[in-house]
C-alpha atoms as a PDB file:
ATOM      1  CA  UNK A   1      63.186 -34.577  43.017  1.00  0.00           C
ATOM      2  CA  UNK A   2      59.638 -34.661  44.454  1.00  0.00           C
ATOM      3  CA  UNK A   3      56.509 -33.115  42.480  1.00  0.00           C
ATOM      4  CA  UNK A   4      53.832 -31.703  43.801  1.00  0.00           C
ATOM      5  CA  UNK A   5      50.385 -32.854  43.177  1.00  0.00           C
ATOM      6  CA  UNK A   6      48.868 -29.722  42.435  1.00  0.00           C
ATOM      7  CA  UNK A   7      50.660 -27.811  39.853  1.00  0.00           C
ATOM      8  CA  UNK A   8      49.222 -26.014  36.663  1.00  0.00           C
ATOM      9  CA  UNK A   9      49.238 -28.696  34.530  1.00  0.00           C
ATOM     10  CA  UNK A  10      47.171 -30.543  37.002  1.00  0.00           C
ATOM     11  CA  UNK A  11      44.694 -27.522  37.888  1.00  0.00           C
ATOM     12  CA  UNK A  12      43.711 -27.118  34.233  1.00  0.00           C
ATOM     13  CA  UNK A  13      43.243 -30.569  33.465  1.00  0.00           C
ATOM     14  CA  UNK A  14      40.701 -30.730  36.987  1.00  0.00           C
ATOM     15  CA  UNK A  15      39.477 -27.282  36.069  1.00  0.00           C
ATOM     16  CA  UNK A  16      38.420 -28.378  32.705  1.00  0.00           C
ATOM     17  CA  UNK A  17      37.125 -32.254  33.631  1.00  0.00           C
ATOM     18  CA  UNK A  18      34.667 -29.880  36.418  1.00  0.00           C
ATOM     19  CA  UNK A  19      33.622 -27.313  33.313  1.00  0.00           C
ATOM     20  CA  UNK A  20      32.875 -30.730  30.464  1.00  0.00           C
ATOM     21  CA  UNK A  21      30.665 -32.434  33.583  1.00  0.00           C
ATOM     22  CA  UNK A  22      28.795 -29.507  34.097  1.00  0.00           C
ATOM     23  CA  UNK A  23      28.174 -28.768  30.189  1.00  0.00           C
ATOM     24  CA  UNK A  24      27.439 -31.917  29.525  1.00  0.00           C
ATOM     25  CA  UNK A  25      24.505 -31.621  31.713  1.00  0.00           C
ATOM     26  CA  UNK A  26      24.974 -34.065  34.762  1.00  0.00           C
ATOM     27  CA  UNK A  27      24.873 -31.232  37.064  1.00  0.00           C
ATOM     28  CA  UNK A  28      21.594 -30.039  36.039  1.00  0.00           C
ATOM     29  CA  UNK A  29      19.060 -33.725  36.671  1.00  0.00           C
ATOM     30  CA  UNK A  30      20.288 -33.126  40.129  1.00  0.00           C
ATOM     31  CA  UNK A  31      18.763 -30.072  39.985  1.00  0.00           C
ATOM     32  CA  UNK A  32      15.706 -30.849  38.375  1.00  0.00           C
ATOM     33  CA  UNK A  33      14.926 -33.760  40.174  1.00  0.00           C
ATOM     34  CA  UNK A  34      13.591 -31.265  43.227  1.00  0.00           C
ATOM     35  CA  UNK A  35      10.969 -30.160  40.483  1.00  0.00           C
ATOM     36  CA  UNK A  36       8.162 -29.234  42.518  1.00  0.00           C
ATOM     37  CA  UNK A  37       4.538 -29.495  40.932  1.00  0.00           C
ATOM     38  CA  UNK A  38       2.468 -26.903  39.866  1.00  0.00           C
ATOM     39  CA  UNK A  39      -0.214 -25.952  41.844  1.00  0.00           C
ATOM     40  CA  UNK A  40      -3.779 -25.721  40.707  1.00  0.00           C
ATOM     41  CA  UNK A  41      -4.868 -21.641  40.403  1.00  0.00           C
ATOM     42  CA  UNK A  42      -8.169 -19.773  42.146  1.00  0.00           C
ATOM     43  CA  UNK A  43     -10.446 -19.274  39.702  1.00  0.00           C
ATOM     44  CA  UNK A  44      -8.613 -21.990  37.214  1.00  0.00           C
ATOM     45  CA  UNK A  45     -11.721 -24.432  36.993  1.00  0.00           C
ATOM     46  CA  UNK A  46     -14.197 -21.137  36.286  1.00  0.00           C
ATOM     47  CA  UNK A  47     -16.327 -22.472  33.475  1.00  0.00           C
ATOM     48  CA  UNK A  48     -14.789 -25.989  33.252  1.00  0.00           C
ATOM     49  CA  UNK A  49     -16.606 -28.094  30.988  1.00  0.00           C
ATOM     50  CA  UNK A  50     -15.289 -31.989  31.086  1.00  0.00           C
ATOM     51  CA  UNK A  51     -14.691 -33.904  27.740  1.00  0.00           C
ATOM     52  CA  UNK A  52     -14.080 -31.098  25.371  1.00  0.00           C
ATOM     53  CA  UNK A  53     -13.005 -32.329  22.560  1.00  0.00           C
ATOM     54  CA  UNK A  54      -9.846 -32.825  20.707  1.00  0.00           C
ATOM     55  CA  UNK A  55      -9.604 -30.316  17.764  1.00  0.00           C
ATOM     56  CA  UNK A  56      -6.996 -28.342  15.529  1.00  0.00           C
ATOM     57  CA  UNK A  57      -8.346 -25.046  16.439  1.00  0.00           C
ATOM     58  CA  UNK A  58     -11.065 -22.998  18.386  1.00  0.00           C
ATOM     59  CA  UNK A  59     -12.865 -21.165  16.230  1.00  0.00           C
ATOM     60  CA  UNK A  60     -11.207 -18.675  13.239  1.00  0.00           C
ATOM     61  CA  UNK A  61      -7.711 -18.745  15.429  1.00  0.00           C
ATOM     62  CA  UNK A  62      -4.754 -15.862  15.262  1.00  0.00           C
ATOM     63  CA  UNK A  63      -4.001 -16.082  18.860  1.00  0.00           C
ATOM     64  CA  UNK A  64      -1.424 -18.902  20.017  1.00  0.00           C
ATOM     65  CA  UNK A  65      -1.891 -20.451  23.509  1.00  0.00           C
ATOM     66  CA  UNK A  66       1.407 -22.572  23.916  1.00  0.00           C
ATOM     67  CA  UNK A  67       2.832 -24.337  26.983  1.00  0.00           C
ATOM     68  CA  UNK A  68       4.797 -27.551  28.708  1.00  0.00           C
ATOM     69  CA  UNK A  69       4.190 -30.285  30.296  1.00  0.00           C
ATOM     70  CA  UNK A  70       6.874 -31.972  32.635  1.00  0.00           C
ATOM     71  CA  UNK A  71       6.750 -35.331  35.014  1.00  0.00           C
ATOM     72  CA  UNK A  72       7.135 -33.328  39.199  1.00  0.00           C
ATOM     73  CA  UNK A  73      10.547 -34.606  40.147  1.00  0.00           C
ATOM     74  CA  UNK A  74      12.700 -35.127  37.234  1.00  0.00           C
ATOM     75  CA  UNK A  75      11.121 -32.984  34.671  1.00  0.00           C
ATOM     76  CA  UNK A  76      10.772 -35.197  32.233  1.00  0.00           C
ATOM     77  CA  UNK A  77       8.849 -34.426  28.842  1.00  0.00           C
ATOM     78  CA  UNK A  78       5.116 -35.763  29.375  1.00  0.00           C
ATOM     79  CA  UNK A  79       3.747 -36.498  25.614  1.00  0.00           C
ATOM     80  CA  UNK A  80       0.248 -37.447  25.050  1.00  0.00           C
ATOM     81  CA  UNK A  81      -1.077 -35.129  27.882  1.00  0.00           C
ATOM     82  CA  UNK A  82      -4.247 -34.061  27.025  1.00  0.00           C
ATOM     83  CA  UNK A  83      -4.593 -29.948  27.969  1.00  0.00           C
ATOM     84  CA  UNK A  84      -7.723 -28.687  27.657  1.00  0.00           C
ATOM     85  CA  UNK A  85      -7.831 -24.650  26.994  1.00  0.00           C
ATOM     86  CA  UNK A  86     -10.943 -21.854  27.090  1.00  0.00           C
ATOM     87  CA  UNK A  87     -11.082 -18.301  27.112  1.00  0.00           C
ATOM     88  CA  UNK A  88     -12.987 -15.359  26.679  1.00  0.00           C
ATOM     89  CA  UNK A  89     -12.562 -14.436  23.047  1.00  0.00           C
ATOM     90  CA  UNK A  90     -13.358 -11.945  20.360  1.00  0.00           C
ATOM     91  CA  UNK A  91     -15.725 -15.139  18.974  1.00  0.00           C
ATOM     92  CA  UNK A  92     -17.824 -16.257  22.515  1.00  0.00           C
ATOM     93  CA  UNK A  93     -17.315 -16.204  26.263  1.00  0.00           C
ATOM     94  CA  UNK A  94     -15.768 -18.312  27.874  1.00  0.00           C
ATOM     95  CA  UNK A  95     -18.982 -20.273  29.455  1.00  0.00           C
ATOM     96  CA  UNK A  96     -19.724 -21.302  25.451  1.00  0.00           C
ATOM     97  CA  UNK A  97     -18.960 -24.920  24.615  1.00  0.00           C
ATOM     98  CA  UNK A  98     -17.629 -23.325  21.559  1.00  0.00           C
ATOM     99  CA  UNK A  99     -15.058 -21.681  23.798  1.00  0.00           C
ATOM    100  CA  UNK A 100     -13.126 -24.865  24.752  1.00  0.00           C
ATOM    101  CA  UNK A 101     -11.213 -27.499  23.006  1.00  0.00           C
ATOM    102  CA  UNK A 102      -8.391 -29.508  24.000  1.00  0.00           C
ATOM    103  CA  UNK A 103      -5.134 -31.099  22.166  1.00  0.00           C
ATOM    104  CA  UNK A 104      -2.161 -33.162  22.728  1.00  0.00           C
ATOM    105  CA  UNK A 105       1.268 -32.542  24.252  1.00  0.00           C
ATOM    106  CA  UNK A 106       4.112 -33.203  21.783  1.00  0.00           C
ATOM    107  CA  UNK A 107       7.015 -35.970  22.295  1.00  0.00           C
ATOM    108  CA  UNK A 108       8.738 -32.881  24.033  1.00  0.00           C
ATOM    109  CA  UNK A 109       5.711 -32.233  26.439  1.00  0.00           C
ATOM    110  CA  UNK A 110       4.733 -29.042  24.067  1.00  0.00           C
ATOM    111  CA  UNK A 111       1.799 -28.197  23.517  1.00  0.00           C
ATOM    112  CA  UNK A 112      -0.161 -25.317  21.324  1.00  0.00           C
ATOM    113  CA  UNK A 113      -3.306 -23.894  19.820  1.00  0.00           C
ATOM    114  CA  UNK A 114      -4.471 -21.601  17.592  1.00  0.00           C
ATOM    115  CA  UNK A 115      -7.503 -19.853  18.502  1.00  0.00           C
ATOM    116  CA  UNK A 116      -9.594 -16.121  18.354  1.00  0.00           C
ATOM    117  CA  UNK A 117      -7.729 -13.368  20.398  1.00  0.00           C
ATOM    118  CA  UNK A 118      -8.236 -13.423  24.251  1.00  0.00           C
ATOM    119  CA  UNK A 119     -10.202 -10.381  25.487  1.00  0.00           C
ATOM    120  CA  UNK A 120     -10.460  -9.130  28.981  1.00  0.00           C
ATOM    121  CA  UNK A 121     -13.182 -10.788  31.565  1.00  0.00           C
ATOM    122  CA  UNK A 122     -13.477  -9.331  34.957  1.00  0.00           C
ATOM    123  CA  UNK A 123     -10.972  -6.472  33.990  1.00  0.00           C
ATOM    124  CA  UNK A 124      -8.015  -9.193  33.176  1.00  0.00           C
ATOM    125  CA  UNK A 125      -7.211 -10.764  29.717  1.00  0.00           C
ATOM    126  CA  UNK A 126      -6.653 -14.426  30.554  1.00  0.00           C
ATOM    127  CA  UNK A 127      -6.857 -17.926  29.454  1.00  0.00           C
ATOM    128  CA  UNK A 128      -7.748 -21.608  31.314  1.00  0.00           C
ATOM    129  CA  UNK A 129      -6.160 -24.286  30.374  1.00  0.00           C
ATOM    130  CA  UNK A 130      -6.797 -27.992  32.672  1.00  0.00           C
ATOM    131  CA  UNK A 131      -4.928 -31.244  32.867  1.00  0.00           C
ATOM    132  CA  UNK A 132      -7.822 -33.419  33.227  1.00  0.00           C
ATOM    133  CA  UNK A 133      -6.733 -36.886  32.854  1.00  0.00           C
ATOM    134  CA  UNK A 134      -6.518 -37.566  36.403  1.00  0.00           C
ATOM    135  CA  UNK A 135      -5.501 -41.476  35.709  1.00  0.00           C
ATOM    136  CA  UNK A 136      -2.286 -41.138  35.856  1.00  0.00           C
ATOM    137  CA  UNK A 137      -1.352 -37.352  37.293  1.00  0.00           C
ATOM    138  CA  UNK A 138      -3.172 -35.084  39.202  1.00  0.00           C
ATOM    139  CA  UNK A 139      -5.428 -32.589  37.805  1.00  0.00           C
ATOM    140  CA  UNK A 140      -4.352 -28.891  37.478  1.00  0.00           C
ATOM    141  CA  UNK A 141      -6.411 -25.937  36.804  1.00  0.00           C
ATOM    142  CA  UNK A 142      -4.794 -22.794  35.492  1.00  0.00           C
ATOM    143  CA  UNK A 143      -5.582 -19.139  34.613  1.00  0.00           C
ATOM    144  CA  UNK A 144      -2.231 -17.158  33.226  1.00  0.00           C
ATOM    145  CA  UNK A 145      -3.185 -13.427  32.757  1.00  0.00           C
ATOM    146  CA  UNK A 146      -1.801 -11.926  29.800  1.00  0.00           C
ATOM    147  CA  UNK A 147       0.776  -8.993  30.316  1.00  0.00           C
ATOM    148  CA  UNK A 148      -1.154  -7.117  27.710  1.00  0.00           C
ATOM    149  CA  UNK A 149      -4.400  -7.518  25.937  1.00  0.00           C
ATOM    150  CA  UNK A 150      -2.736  -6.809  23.063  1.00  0.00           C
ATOM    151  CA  UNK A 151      -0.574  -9.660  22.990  1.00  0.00           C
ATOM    152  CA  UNK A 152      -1.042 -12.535  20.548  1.00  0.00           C
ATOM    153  CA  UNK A 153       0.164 -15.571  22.866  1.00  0.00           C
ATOM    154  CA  UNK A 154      -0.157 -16.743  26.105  1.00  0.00           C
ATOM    155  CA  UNK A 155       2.030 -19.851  27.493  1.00  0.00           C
ATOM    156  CA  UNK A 156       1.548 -22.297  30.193  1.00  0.00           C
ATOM    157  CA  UNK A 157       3.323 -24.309  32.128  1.00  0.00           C
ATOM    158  CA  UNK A 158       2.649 -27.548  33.664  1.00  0.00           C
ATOM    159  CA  UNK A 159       4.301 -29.423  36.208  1.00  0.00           C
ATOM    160  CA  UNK A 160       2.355 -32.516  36.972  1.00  0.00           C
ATOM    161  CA  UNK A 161       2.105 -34.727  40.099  1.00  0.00           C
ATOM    162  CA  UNK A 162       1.908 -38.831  39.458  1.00  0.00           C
ATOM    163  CA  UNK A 163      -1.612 -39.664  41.422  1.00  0.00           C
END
């Protein structure tokens, strides 16, 4: 008697080997590894000031700007990225050196930072946040409007380019 090679036994067993490889996330680096960078946005590098400094807050706080930062490519986690973040604020505008500060990205790329509640410039509630390293990725400038100015966060997402 002859068996056939694909019977129902064998069809689970491939269906379920094809289900654990794509779970197990092998499917998914393949993916990523297209990652495209993230361009710098117009307006983005309004108000720049280079160096600010490192701190734990801007100001009194209560509003969260949070983000990522990923390696183009593969998406890898990028720690020790230093963002640097302004906005026009209930405390200052967003020209005032008082109005910027930078911090760290986590060992997960993650970033955050308390600050005083965004308030609308030019009509739009927004935030700028930089890469500025520039040694070893390219710099990005970004400006994420807010979906309300309401809102109490604003995230950001980097994708960044090796120089």
């Amino acid at each position: 008697m002859t068996s056939s090679p694909l019977n129902r036994r064998s069809l689970i067993a491939t269906t379920g080997a094809a289900l654990a490889v794509g779970a197990s996330g092998l499917i998914v680096p393949a993916r990523a590894a297209g990652l495209a960078p993230t361009p710098t946005m117009r307006g983005g590098a309004n108000n720049y000031r280079p160096g600010a400094p490192i701190v734990d807050r801007i100001g009194g706080g209560g509003f969260w700007m949070t983000g990522t930062v990923r390696r183009a490519g593969d998406g890898a986690p990028i720690s020790g990225a230093r963002i640097q973040i302004w906005a026009h604020t209930t405390e200052g505008h967003e020209r005032d050196p008082e109005s910027h500060g930078a911090t760290l990205t986590d060992a997960n790329g993650a970033f955050r930072l308390d600050m005083p509640q965004i308030v609308p410039a030019f009509g739009q509630p927004h935030g700028h946040l930089a890469y500025d390293d520039g040694e070893v990725f390219e710099t990005v400038f970004l400006r994420p409007i807010m979906p309300s100015a309401s809102d109490t966060t604003l995230a950001a997402h980097f994708v960044l380019k090796p120089v």
